[in-house]
C-alpha atoms as a PDB file:
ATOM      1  CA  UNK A   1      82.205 106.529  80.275  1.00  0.00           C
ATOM      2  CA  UNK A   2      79.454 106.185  82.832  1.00  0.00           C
ATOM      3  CA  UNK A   3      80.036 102.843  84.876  1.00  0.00           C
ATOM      4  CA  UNK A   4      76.974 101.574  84.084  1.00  0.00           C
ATOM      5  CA  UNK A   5      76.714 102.187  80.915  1.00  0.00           C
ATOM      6  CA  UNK A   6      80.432 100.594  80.728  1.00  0.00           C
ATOM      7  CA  UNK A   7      78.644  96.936  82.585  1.00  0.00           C
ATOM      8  CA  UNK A   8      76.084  97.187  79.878  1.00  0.00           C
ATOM      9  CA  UNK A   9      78.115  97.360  77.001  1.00  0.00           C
ATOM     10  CA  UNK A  10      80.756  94.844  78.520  1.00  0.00           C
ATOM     11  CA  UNK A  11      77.515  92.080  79.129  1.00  0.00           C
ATOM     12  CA  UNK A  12      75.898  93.237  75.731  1.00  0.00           C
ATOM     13  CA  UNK A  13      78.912  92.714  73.689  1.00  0.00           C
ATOM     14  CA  UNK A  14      80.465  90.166  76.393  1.00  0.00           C
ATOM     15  CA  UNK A  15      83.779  91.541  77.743  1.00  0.00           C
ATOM     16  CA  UNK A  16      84.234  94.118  75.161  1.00  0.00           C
ATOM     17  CA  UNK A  17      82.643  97.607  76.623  1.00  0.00           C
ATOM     18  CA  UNK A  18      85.462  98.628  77.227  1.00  0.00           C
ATOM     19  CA  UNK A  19      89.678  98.047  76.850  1.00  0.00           C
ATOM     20  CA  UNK A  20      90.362  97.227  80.350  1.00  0.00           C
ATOM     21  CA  UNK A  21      88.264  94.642  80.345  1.00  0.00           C
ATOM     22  CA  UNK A  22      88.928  93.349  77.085  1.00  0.00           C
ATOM     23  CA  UNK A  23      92.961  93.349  77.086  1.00  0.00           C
ATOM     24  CA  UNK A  24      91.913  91.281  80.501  1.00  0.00           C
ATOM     25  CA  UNK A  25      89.747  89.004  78.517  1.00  0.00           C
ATOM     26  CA  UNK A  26      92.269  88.521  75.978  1.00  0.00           C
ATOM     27  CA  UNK A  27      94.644  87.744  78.314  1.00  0.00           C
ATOM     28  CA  UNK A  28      92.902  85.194  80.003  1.00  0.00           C
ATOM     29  CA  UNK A  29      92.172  83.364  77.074  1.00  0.00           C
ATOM     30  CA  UNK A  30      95.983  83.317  76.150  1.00  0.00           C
ATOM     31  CA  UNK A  31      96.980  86.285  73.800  1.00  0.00           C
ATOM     32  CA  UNK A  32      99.996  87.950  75.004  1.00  0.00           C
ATOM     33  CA  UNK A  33      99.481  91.675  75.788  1.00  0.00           C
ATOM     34  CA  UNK A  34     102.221  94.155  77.067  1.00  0.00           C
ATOM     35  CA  UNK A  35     101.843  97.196  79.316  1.00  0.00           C
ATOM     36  CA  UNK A  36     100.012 100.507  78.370  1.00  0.00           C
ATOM     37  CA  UNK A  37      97.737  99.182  75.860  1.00  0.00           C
ATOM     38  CA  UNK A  38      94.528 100.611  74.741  1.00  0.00           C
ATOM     39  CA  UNK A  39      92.229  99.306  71.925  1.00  0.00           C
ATOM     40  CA  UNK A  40      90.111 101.761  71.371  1.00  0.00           C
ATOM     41  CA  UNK A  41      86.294 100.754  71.114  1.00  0.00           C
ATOM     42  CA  UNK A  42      87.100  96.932  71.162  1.00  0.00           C
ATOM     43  CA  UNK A  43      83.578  96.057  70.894  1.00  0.00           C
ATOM     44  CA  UNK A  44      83.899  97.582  67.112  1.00  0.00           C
ATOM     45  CA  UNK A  45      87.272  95.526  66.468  1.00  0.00           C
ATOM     46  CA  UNK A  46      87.412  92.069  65.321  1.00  0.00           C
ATOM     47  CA  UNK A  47      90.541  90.328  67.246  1.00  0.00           C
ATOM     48  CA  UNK A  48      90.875  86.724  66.361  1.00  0.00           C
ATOM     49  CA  UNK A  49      90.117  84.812  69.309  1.00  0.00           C
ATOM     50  CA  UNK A  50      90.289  80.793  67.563  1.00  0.00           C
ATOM     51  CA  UNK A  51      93.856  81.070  68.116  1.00  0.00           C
ATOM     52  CA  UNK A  52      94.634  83.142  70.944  1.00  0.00           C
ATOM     53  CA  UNK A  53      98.379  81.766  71.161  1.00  0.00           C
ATOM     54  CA  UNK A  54      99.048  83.053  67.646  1.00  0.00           C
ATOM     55  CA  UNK A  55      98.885  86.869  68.967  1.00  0.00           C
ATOM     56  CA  UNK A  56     101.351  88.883  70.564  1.00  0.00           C
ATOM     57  CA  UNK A  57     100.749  92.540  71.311  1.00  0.00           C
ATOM     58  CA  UNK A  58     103.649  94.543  72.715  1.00  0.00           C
ATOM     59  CA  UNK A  59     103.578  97.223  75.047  1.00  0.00           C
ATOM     60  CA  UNK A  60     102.132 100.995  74.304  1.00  0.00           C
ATOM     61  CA  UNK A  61     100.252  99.906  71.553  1.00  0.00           C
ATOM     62  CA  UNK A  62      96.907 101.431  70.355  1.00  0.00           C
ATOM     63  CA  UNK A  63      94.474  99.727  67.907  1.00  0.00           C
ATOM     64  CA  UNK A  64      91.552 102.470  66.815  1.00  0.00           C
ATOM     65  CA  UNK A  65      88.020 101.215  66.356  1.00  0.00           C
ATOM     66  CA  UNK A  66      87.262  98.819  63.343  1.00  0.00           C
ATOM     67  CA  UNK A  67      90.766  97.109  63.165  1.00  0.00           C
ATOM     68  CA  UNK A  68      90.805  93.682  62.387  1.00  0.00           C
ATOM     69  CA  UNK A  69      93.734  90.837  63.584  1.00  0.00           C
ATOM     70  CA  UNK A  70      93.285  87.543  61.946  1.00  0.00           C
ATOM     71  CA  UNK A  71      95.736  84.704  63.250  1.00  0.00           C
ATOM     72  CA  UNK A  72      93.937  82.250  60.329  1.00  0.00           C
ATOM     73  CA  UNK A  73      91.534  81.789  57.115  1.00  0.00           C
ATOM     74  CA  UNK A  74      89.047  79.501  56.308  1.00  0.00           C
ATOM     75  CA  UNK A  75      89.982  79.701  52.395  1.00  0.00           C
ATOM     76  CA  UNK A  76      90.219  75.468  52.624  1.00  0.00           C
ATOM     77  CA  UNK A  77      86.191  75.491  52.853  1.00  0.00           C
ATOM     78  CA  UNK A  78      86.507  76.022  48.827  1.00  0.00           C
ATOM     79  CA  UNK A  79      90.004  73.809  48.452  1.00  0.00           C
ATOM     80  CA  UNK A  80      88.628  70.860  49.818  1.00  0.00           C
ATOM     81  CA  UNK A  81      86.432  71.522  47.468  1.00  0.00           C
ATOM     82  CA  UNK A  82      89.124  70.268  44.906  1.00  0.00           C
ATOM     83  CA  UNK A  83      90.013  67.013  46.141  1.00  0.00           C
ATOM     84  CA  UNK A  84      88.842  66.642  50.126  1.00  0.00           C
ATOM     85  CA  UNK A  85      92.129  67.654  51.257  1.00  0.00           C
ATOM     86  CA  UNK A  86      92.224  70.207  54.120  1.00  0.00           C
ATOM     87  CA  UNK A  87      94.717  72.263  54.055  1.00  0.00           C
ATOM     88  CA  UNK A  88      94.664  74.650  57.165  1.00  0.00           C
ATOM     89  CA  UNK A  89      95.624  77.820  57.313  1.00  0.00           C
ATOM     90  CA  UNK A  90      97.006  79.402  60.531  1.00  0.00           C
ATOM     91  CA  UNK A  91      99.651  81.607  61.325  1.00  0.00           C
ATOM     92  CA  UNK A  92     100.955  84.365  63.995  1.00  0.00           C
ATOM     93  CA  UNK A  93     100.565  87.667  64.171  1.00  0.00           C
ATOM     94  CA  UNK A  94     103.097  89.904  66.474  1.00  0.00           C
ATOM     95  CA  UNK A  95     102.891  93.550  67.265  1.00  0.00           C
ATOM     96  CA  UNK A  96     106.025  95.677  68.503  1.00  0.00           C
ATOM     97  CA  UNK A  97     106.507  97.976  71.008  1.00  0.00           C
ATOM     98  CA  UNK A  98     105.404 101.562  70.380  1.00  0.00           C
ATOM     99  CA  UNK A  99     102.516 100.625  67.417  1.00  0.00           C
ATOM    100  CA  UNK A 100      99.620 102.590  66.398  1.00  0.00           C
ATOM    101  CA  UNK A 101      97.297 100.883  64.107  1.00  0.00           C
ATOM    102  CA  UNK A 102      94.639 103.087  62.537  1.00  0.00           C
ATOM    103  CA  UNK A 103      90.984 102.959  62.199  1.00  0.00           C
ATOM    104  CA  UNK A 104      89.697  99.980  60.260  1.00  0.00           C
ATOM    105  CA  UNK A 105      93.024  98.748  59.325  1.00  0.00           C
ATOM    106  CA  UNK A 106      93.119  94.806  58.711  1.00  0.00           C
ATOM    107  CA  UNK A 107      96.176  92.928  60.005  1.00  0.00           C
ATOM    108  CA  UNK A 108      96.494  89.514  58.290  1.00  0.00           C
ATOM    109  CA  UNK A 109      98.242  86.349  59.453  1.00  0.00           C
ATOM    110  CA  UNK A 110     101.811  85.196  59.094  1.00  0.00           C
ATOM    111  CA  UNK A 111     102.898  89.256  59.967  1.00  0.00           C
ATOM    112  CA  UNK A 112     105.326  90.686  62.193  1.00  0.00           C
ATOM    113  CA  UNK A 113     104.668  94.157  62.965  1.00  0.00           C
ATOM    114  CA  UNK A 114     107.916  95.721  64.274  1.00  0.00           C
ATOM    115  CA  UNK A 115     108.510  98.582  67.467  1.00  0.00           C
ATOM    116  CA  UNK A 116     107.989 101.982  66.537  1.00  0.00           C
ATOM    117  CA  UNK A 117     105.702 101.951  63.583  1.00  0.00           C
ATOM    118  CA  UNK A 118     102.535 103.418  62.321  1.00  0.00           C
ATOM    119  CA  UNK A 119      99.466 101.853  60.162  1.00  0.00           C
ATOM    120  CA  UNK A 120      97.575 103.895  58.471  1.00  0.00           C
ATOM    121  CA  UNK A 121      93.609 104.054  58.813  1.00  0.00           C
ATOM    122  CA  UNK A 122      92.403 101.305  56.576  1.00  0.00           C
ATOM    123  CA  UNK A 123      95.573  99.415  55.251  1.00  0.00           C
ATOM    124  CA  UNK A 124      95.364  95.895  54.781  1.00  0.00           C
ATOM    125  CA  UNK A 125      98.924  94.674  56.219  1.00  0.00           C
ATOM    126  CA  UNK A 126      99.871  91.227  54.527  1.00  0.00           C
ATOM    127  CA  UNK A 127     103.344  91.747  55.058  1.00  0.00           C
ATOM    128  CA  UNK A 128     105.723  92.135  57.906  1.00  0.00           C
ATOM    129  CA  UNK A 129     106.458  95.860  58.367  1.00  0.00           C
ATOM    130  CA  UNK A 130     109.865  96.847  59.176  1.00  0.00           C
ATOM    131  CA  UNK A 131     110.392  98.898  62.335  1.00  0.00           C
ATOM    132  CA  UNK A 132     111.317 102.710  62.628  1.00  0.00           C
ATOM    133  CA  UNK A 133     108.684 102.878  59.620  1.00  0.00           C
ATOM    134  CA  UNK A 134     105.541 104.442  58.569  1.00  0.00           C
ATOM    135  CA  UNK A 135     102.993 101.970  56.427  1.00  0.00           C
ATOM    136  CA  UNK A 136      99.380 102.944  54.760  1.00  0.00           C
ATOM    137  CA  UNK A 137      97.454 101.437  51.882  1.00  0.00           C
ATOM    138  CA  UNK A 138      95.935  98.365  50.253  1.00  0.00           C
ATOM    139  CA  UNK A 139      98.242  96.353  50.333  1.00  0.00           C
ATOM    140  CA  UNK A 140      99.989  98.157  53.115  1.00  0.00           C
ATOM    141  CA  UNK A 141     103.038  99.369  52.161  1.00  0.00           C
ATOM    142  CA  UNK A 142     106.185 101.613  53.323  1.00  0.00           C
ATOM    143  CA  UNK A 143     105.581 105.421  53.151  1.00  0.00           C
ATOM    144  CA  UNK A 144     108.166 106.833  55.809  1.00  0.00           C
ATOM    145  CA  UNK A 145     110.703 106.223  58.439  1.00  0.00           C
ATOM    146  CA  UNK A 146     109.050 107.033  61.768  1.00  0.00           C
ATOM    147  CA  UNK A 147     111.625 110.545  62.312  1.00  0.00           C
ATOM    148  CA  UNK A 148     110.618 111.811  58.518  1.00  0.00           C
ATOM    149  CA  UNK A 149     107.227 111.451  59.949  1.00  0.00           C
ATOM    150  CA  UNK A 150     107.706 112.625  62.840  1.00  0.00           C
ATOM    151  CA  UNK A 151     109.452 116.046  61.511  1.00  0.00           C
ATOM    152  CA  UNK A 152     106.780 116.550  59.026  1.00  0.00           C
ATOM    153  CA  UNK A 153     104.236 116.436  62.156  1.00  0.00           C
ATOM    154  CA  UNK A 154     106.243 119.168  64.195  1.00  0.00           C
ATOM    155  CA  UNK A 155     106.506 121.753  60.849  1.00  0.00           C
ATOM    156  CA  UNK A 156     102.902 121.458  60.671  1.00  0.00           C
ATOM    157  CA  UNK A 157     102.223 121.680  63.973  1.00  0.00           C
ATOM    158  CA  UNK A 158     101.021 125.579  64.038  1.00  0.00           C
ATOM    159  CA  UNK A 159      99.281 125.725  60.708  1.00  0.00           C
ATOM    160  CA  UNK A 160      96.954 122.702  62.097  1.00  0.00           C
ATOM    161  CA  UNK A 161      96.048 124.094  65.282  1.00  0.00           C
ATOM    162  CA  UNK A 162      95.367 127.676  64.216  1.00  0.00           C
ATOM    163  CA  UNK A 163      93.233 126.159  61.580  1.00  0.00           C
ATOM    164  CA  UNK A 164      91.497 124.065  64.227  1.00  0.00           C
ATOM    165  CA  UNK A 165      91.123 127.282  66.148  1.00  0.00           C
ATOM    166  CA  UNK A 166      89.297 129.488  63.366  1.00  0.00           C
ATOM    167  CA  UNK A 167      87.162 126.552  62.075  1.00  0.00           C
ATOM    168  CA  UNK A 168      86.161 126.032  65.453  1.00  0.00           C
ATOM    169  CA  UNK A 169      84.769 129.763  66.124  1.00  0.00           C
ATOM    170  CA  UNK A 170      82.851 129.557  62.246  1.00  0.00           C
ATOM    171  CA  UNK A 171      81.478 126.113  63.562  1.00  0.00           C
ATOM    172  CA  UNK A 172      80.690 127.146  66.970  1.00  0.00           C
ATOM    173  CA  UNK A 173      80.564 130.763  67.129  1.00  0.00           C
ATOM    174  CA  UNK A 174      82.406 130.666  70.757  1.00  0.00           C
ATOM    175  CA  UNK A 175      86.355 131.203  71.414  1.00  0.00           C
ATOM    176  CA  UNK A 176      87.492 127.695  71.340  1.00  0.00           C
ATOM    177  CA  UNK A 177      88.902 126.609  74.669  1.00  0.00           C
ATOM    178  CA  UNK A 178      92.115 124.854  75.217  1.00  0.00           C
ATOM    179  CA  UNK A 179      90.315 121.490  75.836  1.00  0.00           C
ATOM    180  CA  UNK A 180      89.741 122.352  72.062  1.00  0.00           C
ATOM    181  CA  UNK A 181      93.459 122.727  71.332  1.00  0.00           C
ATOM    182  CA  UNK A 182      95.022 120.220  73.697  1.00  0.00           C
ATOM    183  CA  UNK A 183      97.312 118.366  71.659  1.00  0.00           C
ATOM    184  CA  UNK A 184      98.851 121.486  70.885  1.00  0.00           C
ATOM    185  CA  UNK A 185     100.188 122.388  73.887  1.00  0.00           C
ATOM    186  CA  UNK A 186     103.825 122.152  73.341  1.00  0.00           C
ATOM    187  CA  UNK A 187     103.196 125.396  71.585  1.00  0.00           C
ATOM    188  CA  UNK A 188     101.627 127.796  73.737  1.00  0.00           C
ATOM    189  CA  UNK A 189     101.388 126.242  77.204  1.00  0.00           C
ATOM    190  CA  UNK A 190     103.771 127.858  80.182  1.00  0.00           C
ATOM    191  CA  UNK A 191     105.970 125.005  81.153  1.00  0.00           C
ATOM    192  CA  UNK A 192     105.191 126.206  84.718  1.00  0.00           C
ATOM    193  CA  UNK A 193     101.998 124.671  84.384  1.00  0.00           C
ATOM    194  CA  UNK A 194     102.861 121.043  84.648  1.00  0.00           C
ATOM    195  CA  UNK A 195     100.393 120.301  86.788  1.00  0.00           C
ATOM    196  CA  UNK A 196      97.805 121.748  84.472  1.00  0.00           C
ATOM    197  CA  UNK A 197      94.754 118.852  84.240  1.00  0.00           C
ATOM    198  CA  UNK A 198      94.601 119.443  80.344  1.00  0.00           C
ATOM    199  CA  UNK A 199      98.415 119.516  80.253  1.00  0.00           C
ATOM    200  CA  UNK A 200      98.384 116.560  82.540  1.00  0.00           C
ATOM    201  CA  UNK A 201      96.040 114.342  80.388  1.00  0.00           C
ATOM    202  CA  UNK A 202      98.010 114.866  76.653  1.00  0.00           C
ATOM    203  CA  UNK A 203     101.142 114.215  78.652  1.00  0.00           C
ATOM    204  CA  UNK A 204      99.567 110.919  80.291  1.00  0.00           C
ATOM    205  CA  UNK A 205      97.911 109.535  77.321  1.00  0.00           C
ATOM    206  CA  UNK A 206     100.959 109.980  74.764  1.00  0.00           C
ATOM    207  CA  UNK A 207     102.088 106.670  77.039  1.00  0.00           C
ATOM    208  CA  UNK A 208     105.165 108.098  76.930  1.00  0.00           C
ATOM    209  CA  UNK A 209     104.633 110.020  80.304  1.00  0.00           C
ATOM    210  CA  UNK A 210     108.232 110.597  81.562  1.00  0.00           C
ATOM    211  CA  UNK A 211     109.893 111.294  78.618  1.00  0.00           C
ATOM    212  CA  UNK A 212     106.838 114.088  77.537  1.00  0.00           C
ATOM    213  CA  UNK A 213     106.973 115.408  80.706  1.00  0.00           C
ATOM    214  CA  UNK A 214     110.818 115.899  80.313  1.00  0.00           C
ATOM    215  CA  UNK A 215     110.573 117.337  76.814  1.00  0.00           C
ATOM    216  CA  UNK A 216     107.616 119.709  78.011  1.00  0.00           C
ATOM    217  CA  UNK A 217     110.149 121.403  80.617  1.00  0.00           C
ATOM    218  CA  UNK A 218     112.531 121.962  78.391  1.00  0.00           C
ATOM    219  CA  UNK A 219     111.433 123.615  75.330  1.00  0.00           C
ATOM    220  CA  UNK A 220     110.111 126.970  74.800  1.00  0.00           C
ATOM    221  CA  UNK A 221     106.482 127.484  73.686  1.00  0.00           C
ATOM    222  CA  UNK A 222     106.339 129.653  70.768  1.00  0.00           C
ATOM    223  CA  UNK A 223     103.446 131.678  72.136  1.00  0.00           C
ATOM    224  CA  UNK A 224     103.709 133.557  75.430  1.00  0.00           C
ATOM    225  CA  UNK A 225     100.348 131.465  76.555  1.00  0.00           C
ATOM    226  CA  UNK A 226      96.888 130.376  75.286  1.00  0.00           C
ATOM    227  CA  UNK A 227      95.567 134.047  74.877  1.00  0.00           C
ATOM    228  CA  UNK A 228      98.174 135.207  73.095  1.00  0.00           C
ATOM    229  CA  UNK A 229      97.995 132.150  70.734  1.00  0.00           C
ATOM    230  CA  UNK A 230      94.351 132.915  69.951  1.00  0.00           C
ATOM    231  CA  UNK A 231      95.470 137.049  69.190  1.00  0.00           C
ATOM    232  CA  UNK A 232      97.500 135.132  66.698  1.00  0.00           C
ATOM    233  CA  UNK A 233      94.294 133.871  65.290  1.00  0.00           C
ATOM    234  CA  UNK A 234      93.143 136.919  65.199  1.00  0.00           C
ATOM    235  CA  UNK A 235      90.492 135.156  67.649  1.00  0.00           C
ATOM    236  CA  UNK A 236      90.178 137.377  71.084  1.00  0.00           C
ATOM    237  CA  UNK A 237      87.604 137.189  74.172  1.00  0.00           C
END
């Protein structure tokens, strides 16, 4: 993003341009955030801020645009209602270590999000989710472990990206470039080209860097480089 563009959004929507400068906000008003997290449009999210010692966010975890954390309710404005007894209504919200949380989804309070889990775009989580686990839908609940997801990724890996590929060129008409293709690199990229800046970039962002980096070396692509992937597609300069 443009850094002036970024200081306009971040005085517009105060603080939230960007998620630097938000995960720094957030920490100054006394949420705890780990290392290597990203929140993804934050100026679209809707982090509750009335109890910022109610929220803990571990390290390399990424919340997509539209997610909403909630750390307390304000359901007593119609209790009271009752009798004139407030009953509040606040409770913590902590997120592991390795998390993705989808676009839109809603975390309530009194959860515990564990390490190593996935929500699914748009689940409402009211629950604590188990880690090692996989967790989508209204109310959010267990799908998958994390490997069983993980495995059904990989086997899909080259009927995605040659679809990707050929849907690109009808789109497009142009050979798609490997900018297009980047998180498929694992399975045409030379390992030799480590240093590649696309190669570079998926490896960096994963948050993972080291370990990606060691897996990259030592595997095998199953194409013998980009071109001959795109043959495969029957798609050739």
């Amino acid at each position: 993003m443009n850094p002036i563009v970024r200081f306009m959004i971040n005085i517009f929507f105060k603080g939230k341009g960007d998620s630097d400068s938000y995960i720094k906000h957030l920490r100054k008003i006394g949420v705890e955030v780990g290392e290597n997290v990203v929140i993804y449009s934050p100026y679209k999210c809707n982090i509750d801020e009335q109890n910022p010692h109610m929220l803990k966010i571990g390290n390399n975890v990424k919340i997509l645009s539209g997610v909403t954390i909630l750390t307390h309710d304000f359901s007593w404005c119609v209790t009271s209602g009752l009798d004139g007894i407030i009953s509040g209504a606040v409770g913590k919200v902590e997120i592991g270590n390795n998390v993705f949380i989808g676009r839109n989804a809603i975390i309530m309070r009194n959860t515990v999000i564990g390490d190593n889990v996935i929500i699914g775009a748009g689940s409402v989580v009211t629950k604590d989710c188990e880690s090692n686990y996989v967790y989508a839908g209204v109310p959010a609940k267990k799908i998958m472990t994390i490997e069983e997801f993980h495995e059904k990724r990989k086997n899909l890996q080259l009927q995605e990206a040659k679809e990707v590929a050929i849907q690109y060129y009808k789109r497009t008409g142009k050979i798609p470039s490997k900018e297009i293709l980047r998180e498929y690199i694992f399975l045409f990229e030379n390992r030799e080209n480590i240093k590649d800046p696309v190669v570079d970039k998926v490896l960096r962002d994963s948050g993972h860097y080291d370990l990606c980096k060691k897996a990259f070396e030592n595997t095998k692509p199953m194409f013998n480089g980009f071109l001959d992937f795109l043959e495969y597609c029957n798609l050739k300069n």
